[in-house]
N, C-alpha and C. Protein backbone atom coordinates (compact mmCIF):
# COMPACT_ATOMS: atom_id res chain seq x y z
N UNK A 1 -114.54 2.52 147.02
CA UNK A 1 -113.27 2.30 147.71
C UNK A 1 -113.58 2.03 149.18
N UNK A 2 -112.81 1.20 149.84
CA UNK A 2 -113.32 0.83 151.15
C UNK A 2 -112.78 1.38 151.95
N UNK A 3 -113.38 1.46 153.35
CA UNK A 3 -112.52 2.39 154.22
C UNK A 3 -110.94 2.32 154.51
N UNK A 4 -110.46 1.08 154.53
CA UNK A 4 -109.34 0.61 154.39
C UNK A 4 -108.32 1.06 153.81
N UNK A 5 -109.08 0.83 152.29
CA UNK A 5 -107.75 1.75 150.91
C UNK A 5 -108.04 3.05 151.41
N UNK A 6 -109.23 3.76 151.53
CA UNK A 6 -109.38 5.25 151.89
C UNK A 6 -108.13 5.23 153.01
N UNK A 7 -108.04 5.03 154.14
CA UNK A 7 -107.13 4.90 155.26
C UNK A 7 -105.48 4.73 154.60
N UNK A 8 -104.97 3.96 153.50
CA UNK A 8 -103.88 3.47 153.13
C UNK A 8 -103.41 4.60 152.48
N UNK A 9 -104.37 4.77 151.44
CA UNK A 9 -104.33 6.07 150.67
C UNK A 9 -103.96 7.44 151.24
N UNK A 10 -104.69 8.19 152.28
CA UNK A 10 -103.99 8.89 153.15
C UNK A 10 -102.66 8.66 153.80
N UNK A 11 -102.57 7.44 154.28
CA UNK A 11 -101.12 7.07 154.89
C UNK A 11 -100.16 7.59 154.17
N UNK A 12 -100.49 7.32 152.87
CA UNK A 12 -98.99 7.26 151.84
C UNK A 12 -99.29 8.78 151.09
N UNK A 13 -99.99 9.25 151.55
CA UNK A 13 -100.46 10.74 150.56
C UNK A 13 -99.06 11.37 152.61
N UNK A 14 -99.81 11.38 153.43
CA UNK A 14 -98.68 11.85 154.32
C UNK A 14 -97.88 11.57 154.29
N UNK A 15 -97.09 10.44 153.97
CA UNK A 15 -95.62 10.14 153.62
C UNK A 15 -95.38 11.84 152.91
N UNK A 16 -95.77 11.71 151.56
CA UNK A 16 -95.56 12.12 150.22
C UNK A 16 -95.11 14.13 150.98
N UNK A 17 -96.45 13.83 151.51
CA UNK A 17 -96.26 14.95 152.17
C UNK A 17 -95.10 15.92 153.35
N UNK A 18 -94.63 14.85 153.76
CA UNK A 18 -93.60 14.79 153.99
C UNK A 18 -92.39 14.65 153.96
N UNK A 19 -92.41 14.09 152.83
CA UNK A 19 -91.00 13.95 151.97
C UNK A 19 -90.93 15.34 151.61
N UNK A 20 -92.21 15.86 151.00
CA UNK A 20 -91.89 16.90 150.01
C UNK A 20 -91.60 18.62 151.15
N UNK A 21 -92.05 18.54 152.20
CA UNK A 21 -91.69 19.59 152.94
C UNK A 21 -89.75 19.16 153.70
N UNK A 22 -89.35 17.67 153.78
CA UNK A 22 -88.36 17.57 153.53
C UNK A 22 -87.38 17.96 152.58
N UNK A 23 -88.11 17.45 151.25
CA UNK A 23 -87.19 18.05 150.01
C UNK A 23 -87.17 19.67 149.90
N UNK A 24 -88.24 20.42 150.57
CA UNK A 24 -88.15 21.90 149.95
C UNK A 24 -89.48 22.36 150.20
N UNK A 25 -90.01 23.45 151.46
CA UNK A 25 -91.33 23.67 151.28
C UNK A 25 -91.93 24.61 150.43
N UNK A 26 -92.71 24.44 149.92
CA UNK A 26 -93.32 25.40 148.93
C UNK A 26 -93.90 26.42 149.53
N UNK A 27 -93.14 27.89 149.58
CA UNK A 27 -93.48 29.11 150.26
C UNK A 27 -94.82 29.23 148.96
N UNK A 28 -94.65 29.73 148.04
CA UNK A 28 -95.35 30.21 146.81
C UNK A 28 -96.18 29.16 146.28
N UNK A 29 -97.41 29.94 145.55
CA UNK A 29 -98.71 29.25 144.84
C UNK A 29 -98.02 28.96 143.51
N UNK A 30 -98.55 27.50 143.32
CA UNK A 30 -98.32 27.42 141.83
C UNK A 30 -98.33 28.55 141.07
N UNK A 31 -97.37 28.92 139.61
CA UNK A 31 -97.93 29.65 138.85
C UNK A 31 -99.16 29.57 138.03
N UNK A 32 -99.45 30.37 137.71
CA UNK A 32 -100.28 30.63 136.32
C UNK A 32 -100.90 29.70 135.52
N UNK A 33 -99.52 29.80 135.17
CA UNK A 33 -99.33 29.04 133.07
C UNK A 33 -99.05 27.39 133.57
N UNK A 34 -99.22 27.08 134.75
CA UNK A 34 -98.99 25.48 134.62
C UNK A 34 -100.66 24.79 134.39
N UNK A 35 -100.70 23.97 133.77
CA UNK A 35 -101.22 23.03 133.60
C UNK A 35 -102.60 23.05 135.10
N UNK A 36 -104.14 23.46 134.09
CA UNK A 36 -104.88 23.25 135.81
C UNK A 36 -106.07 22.32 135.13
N UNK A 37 -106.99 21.44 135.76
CA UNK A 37 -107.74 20.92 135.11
C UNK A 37 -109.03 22.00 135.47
N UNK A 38 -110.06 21.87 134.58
CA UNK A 38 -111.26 22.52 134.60
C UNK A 38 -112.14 22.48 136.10
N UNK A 39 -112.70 23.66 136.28
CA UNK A 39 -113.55 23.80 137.75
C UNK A 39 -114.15 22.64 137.61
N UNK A 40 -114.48 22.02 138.48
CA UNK A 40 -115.51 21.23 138.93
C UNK A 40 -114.91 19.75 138.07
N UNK A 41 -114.00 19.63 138.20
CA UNK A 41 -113.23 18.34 137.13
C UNK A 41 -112.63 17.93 138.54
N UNK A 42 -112.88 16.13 138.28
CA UNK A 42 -112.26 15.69 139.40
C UNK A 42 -110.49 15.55 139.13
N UNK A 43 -109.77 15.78 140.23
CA UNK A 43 -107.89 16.14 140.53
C UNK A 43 -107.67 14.49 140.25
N UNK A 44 -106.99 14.16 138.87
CA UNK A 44 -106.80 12.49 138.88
C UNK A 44 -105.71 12.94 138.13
N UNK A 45 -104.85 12.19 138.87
CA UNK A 45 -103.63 12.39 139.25
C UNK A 45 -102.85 11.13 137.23
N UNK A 46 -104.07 10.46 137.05
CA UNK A 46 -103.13 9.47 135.78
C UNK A 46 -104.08 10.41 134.47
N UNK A 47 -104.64 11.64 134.53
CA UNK A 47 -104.88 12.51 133.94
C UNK A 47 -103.74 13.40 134.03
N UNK A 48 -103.02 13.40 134.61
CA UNK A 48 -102.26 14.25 134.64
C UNK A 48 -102.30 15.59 135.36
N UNK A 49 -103.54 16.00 136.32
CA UNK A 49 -103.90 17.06 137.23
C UNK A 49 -103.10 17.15 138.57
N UNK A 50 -102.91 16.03 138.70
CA UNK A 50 -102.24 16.46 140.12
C UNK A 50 -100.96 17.24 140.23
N UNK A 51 -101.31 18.28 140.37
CA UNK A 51 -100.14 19.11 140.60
C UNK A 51 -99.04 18.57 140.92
N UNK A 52 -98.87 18.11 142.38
CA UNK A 52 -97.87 17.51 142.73
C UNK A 52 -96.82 16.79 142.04
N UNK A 53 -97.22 15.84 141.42
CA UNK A 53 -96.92 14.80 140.83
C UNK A 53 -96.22 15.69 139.92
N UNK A 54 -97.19 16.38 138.90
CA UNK A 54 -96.32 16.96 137.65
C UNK A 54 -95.68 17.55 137.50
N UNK A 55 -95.39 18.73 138.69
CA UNK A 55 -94.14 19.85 138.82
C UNK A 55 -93.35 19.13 138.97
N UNK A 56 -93.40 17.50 139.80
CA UNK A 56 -91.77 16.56 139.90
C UNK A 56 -91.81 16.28 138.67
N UNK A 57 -92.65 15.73 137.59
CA UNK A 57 -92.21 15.11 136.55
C UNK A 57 -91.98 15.83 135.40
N UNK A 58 -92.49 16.98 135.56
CA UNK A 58 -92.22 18.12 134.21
C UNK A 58 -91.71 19.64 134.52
N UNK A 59 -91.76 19.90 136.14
CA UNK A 59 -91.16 21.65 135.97
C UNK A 59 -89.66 21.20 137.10
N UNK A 60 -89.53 22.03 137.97
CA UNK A 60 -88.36 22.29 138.92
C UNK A 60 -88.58 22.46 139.99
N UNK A 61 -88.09 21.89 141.16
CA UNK A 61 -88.06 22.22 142.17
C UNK A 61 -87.25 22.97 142.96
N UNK A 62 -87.63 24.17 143.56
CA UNK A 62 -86.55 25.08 144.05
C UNK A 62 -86.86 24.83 145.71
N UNK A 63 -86.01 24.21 145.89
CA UNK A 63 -85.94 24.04 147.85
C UNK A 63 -86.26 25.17 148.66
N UNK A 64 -86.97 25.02 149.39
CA UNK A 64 -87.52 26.29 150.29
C UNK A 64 -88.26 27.13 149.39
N UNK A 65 -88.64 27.05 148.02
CA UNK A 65 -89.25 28.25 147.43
C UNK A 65 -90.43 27.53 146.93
N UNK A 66 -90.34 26.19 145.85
CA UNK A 66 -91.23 26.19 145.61
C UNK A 66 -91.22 25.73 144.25
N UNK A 67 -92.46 25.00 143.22
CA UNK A 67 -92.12 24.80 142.07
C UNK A 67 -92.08 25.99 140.83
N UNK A 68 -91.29 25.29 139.62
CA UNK A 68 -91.29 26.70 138.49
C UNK A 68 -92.53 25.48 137.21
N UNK A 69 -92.69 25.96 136.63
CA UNK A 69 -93.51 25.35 135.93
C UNK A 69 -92.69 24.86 134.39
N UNK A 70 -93.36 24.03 133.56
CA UNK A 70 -92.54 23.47 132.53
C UNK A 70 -92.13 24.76 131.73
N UNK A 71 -93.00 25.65 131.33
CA UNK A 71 -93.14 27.16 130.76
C UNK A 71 -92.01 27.52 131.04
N UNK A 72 -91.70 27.90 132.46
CA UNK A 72 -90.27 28.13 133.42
C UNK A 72 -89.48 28.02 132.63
N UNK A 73 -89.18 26.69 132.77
CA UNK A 73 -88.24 26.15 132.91
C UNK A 73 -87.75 25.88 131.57
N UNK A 74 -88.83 25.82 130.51
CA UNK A 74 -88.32 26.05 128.99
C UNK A 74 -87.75 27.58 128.89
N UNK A 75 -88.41 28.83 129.33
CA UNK A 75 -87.41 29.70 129.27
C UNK A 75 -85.91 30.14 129.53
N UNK A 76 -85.70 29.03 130.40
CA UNK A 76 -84.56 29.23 131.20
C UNK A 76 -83.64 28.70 129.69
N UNK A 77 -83.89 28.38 129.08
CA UNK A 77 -83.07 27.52 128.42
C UNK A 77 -81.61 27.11 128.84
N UNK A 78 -81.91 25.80 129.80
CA UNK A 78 -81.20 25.16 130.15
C UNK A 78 -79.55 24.68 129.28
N UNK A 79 -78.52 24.90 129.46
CA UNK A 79 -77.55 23.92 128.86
C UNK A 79 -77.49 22.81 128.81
N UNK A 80 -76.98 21.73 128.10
CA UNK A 80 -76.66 20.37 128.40
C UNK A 80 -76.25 19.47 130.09
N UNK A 81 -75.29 20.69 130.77
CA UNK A 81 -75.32 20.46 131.90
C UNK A 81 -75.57 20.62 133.12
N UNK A 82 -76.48 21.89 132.66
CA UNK A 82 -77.85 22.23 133.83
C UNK A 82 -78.82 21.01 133.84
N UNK A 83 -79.08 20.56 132.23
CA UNK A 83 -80.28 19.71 131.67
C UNK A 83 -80.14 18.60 132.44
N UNK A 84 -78.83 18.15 132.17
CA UNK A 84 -78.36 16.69 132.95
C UNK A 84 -78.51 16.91 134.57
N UNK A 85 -78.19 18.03 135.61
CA UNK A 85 -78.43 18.31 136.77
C UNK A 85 -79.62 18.12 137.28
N UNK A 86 -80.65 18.88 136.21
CA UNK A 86 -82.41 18.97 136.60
C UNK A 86 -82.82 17.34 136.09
N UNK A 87 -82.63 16.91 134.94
CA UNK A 87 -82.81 15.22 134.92
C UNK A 87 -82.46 14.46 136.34
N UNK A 88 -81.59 14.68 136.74
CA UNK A 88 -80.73 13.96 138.07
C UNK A 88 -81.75 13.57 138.99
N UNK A 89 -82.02 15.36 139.20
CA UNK A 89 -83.00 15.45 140.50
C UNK A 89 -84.41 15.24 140.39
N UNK A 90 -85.09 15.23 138.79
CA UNK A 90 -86.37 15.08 138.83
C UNK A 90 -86.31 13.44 138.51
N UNK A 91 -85.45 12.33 138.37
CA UNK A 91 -85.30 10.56 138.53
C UNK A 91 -85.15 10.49 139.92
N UNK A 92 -84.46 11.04 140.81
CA UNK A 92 -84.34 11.37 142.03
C UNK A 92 -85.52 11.25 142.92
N UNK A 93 -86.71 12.53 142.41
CA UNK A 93 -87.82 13.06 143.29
C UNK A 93 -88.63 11.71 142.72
N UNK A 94 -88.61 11.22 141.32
CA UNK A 94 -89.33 10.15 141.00
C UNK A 94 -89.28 8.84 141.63
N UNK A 95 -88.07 8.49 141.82
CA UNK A 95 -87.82 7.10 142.82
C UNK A 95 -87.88 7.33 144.24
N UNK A 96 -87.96 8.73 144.97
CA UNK A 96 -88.76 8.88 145.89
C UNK A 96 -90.30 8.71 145.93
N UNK A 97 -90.45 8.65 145.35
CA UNK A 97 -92.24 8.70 145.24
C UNK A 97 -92.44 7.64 144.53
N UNK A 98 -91.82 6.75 144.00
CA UNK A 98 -92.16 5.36 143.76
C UNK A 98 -92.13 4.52 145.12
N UNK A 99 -90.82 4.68 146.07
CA UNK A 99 -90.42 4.64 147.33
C UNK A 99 -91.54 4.29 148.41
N UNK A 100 -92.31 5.75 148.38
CA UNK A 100 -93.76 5.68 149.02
C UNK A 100 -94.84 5.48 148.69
N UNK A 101 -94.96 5.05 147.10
CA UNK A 101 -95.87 4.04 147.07
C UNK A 101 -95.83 3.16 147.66
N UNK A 102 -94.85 2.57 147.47
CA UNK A 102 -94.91 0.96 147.54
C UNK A 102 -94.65 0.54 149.02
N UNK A 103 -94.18 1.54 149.90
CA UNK A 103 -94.31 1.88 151.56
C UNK A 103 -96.31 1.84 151.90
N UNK A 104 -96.32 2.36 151.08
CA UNK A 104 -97.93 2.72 151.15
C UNK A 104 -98.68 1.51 151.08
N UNK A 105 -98.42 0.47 150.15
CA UNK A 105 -98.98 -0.82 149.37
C UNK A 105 -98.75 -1.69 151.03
N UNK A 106 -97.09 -2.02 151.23
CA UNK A 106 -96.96 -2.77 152.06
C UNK A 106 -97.35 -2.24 153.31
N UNK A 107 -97.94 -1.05 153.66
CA UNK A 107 -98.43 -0.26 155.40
C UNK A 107 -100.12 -1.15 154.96
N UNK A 108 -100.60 -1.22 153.93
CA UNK A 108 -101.63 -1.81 153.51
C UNK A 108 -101.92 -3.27 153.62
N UNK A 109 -101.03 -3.92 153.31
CA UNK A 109 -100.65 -5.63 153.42
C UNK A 109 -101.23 -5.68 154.65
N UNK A 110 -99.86 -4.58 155.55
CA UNK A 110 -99.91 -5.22 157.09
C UNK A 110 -101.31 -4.93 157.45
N UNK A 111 -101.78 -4.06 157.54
CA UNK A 111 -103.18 -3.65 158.16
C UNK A 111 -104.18 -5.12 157.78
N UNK A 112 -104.38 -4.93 156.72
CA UNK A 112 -105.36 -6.18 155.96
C UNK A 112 -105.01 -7.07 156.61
N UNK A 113 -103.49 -7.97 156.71
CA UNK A 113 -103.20 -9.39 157.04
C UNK A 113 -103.65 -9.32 158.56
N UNK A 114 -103.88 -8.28 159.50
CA UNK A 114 -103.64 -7.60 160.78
C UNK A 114 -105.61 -8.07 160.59
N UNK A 115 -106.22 -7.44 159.80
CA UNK A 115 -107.36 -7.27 160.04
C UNK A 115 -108.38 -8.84 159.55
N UNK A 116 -107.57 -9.65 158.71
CA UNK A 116 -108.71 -10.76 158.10
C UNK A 116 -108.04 -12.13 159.58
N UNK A 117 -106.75 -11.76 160.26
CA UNK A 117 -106.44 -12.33 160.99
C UNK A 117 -107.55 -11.93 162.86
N UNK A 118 -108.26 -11.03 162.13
CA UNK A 118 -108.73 -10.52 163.59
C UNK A 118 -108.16 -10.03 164.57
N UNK A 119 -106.46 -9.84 164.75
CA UNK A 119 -105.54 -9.31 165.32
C UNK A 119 -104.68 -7.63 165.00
N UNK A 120 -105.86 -6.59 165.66
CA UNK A 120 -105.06 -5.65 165.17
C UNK A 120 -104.32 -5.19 165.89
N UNK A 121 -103.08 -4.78 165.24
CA UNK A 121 -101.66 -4.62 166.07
C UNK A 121 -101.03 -3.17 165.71
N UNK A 122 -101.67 -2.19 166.28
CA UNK A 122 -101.48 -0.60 166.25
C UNK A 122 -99.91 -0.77 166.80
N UNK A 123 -99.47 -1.10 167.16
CA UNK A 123 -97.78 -0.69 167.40
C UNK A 123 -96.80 -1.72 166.56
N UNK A 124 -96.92 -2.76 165.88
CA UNK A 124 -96.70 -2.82 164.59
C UNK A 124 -96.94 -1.78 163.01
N UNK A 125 -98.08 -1.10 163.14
CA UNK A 125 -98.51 -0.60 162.14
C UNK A 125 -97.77 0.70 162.17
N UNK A 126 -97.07 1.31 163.75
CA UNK A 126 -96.94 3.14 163.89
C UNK A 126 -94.95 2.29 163.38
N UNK A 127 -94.70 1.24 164.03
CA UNK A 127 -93.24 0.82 164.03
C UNK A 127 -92.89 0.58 162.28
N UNK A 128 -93.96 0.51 161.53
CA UNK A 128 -93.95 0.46 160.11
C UNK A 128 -93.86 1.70 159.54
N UNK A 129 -94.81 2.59 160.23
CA UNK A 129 -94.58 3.89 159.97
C UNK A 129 -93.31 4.57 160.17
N UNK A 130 -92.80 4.62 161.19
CA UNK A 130 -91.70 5.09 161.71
C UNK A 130 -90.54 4.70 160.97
N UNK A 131 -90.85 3.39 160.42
CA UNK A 131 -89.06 2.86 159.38
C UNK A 131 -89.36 2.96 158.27
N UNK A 132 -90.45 3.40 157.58
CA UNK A 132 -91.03 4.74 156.29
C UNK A 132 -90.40 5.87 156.15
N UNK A 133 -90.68 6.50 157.43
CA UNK A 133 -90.36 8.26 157.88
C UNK A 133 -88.67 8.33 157.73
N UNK A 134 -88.12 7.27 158.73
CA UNK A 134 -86.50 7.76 158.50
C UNK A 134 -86.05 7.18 157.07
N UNK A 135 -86.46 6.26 156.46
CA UNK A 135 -85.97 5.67 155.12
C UNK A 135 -86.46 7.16 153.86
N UNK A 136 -87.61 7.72 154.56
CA UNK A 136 -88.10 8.35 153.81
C UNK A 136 -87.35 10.31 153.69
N UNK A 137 -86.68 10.27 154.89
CA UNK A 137 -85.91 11.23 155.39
C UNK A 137 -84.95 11.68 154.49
N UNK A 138 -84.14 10.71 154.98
CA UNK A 138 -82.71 10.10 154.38
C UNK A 138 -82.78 10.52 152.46
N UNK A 139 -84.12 9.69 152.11
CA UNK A 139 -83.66 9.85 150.40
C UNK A 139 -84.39 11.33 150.26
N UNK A 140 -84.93 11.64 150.90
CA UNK A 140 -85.84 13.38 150.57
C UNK A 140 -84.62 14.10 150.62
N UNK A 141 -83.19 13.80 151.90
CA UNK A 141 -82.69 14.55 151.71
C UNK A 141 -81.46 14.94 150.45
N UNK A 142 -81.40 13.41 150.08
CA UNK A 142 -80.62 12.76 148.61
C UNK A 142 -81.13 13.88 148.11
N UNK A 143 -82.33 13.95 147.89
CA UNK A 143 -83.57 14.65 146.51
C UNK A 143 -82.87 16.26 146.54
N UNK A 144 -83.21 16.47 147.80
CA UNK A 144 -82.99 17.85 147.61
C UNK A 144 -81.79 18.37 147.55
N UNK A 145 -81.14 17.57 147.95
CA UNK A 145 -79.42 17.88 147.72
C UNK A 145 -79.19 18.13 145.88
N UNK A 146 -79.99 16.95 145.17
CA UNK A 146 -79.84 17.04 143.68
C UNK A 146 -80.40 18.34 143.24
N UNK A 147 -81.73 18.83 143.95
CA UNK A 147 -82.19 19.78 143.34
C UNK A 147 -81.46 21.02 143.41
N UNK A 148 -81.24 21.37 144.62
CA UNK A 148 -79.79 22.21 145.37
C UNK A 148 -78.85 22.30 144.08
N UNK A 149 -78.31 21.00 143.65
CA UNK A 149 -77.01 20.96 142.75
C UNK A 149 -77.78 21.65 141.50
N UNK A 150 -78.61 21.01 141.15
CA UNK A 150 -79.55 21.93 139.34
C UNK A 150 -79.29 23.05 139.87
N UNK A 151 -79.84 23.74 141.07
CA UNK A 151 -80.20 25.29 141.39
C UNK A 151 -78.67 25.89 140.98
N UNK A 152 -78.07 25.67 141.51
CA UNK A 152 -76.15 25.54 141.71
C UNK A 152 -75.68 26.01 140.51
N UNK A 153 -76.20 24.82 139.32
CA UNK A 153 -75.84 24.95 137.95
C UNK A 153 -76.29 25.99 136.96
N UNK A 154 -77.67 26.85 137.51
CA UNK A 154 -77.87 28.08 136.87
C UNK A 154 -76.97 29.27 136.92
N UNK A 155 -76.81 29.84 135.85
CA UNK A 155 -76.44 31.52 135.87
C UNK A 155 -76.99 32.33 136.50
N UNK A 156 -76.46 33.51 136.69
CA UNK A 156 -76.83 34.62 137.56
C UNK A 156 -77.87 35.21 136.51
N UNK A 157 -78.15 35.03 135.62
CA UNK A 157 -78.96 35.58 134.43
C UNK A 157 -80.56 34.64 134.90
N UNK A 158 -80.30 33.69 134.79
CA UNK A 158 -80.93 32.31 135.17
C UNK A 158 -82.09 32.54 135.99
N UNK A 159 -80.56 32.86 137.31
CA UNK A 159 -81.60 33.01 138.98
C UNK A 159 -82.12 34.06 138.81
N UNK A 160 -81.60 35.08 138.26
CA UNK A 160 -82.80 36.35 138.30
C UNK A 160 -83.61 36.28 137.73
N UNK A 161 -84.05 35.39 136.61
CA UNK A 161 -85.43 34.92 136.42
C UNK A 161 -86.27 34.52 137.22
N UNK A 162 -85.81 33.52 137.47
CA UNK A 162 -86.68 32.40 138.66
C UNK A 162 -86.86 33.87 139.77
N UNK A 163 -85.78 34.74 140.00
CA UNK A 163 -86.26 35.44 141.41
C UNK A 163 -87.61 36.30 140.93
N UNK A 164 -87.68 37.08 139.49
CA UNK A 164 -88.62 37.44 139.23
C UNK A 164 -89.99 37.13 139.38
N UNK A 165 -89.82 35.62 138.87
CA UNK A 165 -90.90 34.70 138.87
C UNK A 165 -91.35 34.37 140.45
N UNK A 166 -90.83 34.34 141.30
CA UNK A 166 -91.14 34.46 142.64
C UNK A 166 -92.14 35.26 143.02
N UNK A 167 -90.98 36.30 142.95
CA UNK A 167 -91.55 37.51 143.60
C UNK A 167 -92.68 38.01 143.17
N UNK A 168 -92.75 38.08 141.80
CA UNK A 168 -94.53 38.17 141.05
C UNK A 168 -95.30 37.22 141.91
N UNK A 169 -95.16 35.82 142.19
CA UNK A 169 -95.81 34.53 142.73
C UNK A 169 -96.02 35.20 144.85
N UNK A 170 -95.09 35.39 145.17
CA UNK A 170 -95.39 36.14 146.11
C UNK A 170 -96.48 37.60 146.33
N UNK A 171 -96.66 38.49 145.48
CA UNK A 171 -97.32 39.42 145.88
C UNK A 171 -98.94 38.60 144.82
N UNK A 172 -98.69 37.46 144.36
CA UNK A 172 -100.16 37.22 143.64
C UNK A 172 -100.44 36.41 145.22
N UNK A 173 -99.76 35.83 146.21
CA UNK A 173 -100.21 35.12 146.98
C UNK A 173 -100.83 36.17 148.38
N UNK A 174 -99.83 37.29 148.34
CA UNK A 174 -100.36 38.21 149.51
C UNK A 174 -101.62 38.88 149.33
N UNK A 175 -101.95 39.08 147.65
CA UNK A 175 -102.76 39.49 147.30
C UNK A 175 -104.43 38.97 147.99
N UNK A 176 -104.30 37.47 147.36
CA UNK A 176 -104.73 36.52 147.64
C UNK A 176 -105.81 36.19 149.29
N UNK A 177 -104.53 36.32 149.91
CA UNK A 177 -105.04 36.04 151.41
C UNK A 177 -105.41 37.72 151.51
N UNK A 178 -105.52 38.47 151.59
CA UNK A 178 -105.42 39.81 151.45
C UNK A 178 -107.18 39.79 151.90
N UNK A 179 -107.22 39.04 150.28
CA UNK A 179 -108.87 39.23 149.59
C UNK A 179 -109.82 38.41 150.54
N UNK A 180 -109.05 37.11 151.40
CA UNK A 180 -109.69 36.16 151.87
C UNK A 180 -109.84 36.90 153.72
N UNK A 181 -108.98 37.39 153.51
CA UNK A 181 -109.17 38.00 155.16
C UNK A 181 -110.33 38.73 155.06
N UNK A 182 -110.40 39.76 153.92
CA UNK A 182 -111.41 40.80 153.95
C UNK A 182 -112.74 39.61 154.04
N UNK A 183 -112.95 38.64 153.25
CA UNK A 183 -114.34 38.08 153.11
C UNK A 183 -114.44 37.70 154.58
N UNK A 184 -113.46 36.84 155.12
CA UNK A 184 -113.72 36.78 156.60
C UNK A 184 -114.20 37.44 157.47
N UNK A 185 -113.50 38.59 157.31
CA UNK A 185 -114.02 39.91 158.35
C UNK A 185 -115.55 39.97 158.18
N UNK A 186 -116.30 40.11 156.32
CA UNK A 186 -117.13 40.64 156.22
C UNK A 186 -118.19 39.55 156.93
N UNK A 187 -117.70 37.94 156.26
CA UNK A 187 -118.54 36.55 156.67
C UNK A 187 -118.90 37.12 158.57
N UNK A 188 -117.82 37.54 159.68
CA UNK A 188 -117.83 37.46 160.61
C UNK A 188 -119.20 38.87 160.89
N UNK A 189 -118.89 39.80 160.35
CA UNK A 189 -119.57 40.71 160.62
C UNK A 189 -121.44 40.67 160.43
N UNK A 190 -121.42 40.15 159.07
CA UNK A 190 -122.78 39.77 158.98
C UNK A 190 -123.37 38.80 160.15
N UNK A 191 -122.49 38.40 160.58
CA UNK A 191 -122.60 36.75 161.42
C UNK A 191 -123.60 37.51 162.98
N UNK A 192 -122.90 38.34 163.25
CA UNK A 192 -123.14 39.37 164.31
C UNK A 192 -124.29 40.26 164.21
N UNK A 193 -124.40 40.49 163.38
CA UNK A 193 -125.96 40.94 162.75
C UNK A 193 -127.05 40.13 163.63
N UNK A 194 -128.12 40.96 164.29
CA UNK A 194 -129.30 40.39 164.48
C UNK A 194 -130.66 40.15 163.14
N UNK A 195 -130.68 38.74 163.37
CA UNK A 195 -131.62 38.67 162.30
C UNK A 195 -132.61 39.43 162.23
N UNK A 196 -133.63 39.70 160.85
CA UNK A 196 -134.55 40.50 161.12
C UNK A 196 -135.55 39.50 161.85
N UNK A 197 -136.54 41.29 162.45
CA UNK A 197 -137.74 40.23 163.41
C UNK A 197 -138.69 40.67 162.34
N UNK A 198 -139.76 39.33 162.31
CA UNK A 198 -140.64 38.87 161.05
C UNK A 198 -142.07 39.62 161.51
C-alpha cells in the first residue's frame, strides 16, 4: 500500500471516528460474548473483525454508553416495533459510513490529481476536510437521534438489562486499568533500580 492510500485511509478512519464520538461515545469495553478474532490474527474488517463496523451492523448502539452485542440484543427480545426502530438506526449508522467512505475515496482523488499535477494544494485538501466534518456532523446527529428513538422504544424491563449489562462492563473496565496502573507503577519502579555492577 503506498504512502498515499496509507494517508487516505487514516483520513477517512478519522472521519469515522468522529462521527462515531458524535453519534454516542463509547464509555464501556466491548463485551465478552461479541465476536473477537484470534490473538495474533490480523483486524480485517471484510472478515468480519472489525469491531466497529459490526456492533453498527449486528448489535446496538446506546449513545453516550456504548455498544450491546448481537447476544444483547437477541436477549432483549425485541418487538416488531422496537425491531423496526433498531433497523432504522442501524441503515442510518450504515449510510453514514458509506457517507465517509466515499468522502474518503474523493479526499483521495483530490490529493492524487493535486500530486501527479505537481501542485499541492494543502488548503484545498483541509477546505475538503472541513465540508466532510459538517456534512458529517449533521447526519451523525440524524444517527443518533434514531438510536435515541430504538433506546426510547425499550421497556423498563428492557433498560434494566442493558443497565445490568453496563454496569458489569464498567467494573470489568475499572478492573482493567486497575491491573494496568499496578504494572506501570511496577514497569516504573524497576526502571529506577540501579543496574547490577558486573
Amino acid at each position: 500500500m503506498s504512502r498515499y492510500a496509507i494517508r487516505s485511509s487514516l483520513a477517512a478512519l478519522g472521519f469515522i471516528v468522529a462521527a462515531g464520538g458524535l453519534a454516542g461515545t463509547a464509555v464501556a469495553a466491548p463485551e465478552a460474548d461479541m465476536v473477537r478474532p484470534a490473538h495474533g490474527k490480523h483486524h480485517d474488517a471484510k472478515h468480519g473483525h472489525h469491531r466497529g463496523g459490526m456492533m453498527m451492523r449486528d448489535g446496538f448502539w446506546v449513545p453516550g454508553v456504548g455498544p450491546l452485542s448481537t447476544k444483547q440484543v437477541e436477549s432483549l427480545k425485541l418487538d416488531a416495533k422496537q425491531q423496526a426502530a433498531f433497523d432504522a438506526a442501524r441503515q442510518a449508522q450504515g449510510a453514514l459510513h458509506q457517507s465517509m467512505r466515499e468522502a474518503g475515496g474523493k479526499r483521495h482523488e483530490l490529493l492524487a490529481s493535486q500530486l501527479e499535477s505537481g501542485k499541492l494544494d494543502p488548503h484545498a485538501l483541509a477546505a475538503r476536510e472541513d465540508q466532510g466534518r459538517d456534512q458529517f456532523r449533521q447526519q451523525a446527529e440524524q444517527v443518533r437521534g434514531k438510536w435515541l428513538a430504538a433506546w426510547d422504544s425499550l421497556n423498563d424491563g428492557q433498560r434494566q438489562q442493558v443497565t445490568e449489562w453496563v454496569k458489569a462492563r464498567q467494573a470489568k473496565m475499572q478492573e482493567r486499568h486497575a491491573r494496568m496502573q499496578e504494572r506501570r507503577a511496577g514497569k516504573q519502579a524497576e526502571a529506577k533500580q540501579p543496574a547490577p555492577a558486573n
